[in-house]
Protein backbone atom coordinates (compact mmCIF):
# COMPACT_ATOMS: atom_id res chain seq x y z
CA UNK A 1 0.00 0.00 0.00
CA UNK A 2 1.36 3.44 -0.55
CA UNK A 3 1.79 5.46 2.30
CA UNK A 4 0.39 9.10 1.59
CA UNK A 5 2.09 12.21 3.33
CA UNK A 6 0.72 14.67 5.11
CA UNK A 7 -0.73 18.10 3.86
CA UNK A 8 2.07 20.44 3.65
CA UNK A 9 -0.09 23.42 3.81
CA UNK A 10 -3.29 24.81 5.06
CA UNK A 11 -4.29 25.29 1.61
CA UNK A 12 -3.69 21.90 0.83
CA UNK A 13 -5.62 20.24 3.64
CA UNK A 14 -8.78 22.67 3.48
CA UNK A 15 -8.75 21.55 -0.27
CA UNK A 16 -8.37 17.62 0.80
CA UNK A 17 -11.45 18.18 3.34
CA UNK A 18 -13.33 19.91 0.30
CA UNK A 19 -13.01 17.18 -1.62
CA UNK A 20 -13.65 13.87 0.77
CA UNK A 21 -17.08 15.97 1.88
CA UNK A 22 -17.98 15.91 -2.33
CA UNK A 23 -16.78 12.17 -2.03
CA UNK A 24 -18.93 11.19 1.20
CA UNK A 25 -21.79 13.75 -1.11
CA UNK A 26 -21.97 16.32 1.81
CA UNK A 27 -21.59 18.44 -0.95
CA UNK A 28 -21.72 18.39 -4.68
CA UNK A 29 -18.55 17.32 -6.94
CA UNK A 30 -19.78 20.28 -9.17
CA UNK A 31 -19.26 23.10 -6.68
CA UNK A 32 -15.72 22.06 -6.45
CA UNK A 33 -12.88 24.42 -7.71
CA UNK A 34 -9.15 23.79 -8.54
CA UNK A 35 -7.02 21.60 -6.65
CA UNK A 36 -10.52 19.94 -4.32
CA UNK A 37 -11.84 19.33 -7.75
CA UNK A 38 -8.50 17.18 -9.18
CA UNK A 39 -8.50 15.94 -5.60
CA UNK A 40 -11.54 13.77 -5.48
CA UNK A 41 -10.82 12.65 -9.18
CA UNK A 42 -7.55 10.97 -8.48
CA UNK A 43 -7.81 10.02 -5.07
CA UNK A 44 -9.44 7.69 -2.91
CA UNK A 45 -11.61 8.47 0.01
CA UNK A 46 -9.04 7.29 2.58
CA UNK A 47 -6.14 9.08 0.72
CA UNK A 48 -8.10 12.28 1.13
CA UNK A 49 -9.54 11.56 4.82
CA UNK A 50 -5.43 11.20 5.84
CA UNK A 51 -4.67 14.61 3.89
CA UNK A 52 -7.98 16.70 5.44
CA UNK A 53 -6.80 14.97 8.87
CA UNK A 54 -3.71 17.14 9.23
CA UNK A 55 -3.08 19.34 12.02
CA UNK A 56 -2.92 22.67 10.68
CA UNK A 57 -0.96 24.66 13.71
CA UNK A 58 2.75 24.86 12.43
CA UNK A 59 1.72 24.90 8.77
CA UNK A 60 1.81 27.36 6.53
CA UNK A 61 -1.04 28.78 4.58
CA UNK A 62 0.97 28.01 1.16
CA UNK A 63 4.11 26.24 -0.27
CA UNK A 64 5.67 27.36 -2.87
CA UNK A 65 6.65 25.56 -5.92
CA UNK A 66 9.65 24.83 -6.59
């Protein structure tokens, strides 16, 4: 199994909790935006329930590329 990393970034696990509510159909797939939206296409529910479980203290809003 592969072992998935935490969210590096606030950003990143606001987006992951985004998409696993669409997945679970809390909310609609259509309303999604962006990176929630590629989210929930190419991952699977537990994949995105470990990213949207990430403490976000310590973490900062965005990482940049590169």
């Amino acid at each position: 199994m592969e072992r998935i990393m935490p969210a590096k970034s606030k950003a990143q696990q606001k987006a992951a909790g985004a998409a696993l509510s669409a997945e679970r159909g809390e909310t609609k797939k259509s309303e999604l935006q962006g990176a929630s939206r590629s989210m929930v296409e190419s991952m699977s529910e537990e994949e995105l329930e470990r990213l949207a479980s990430t403490r976000r203290k310590g973490k900062p809003e965005h990482v940049s590329k590169g």
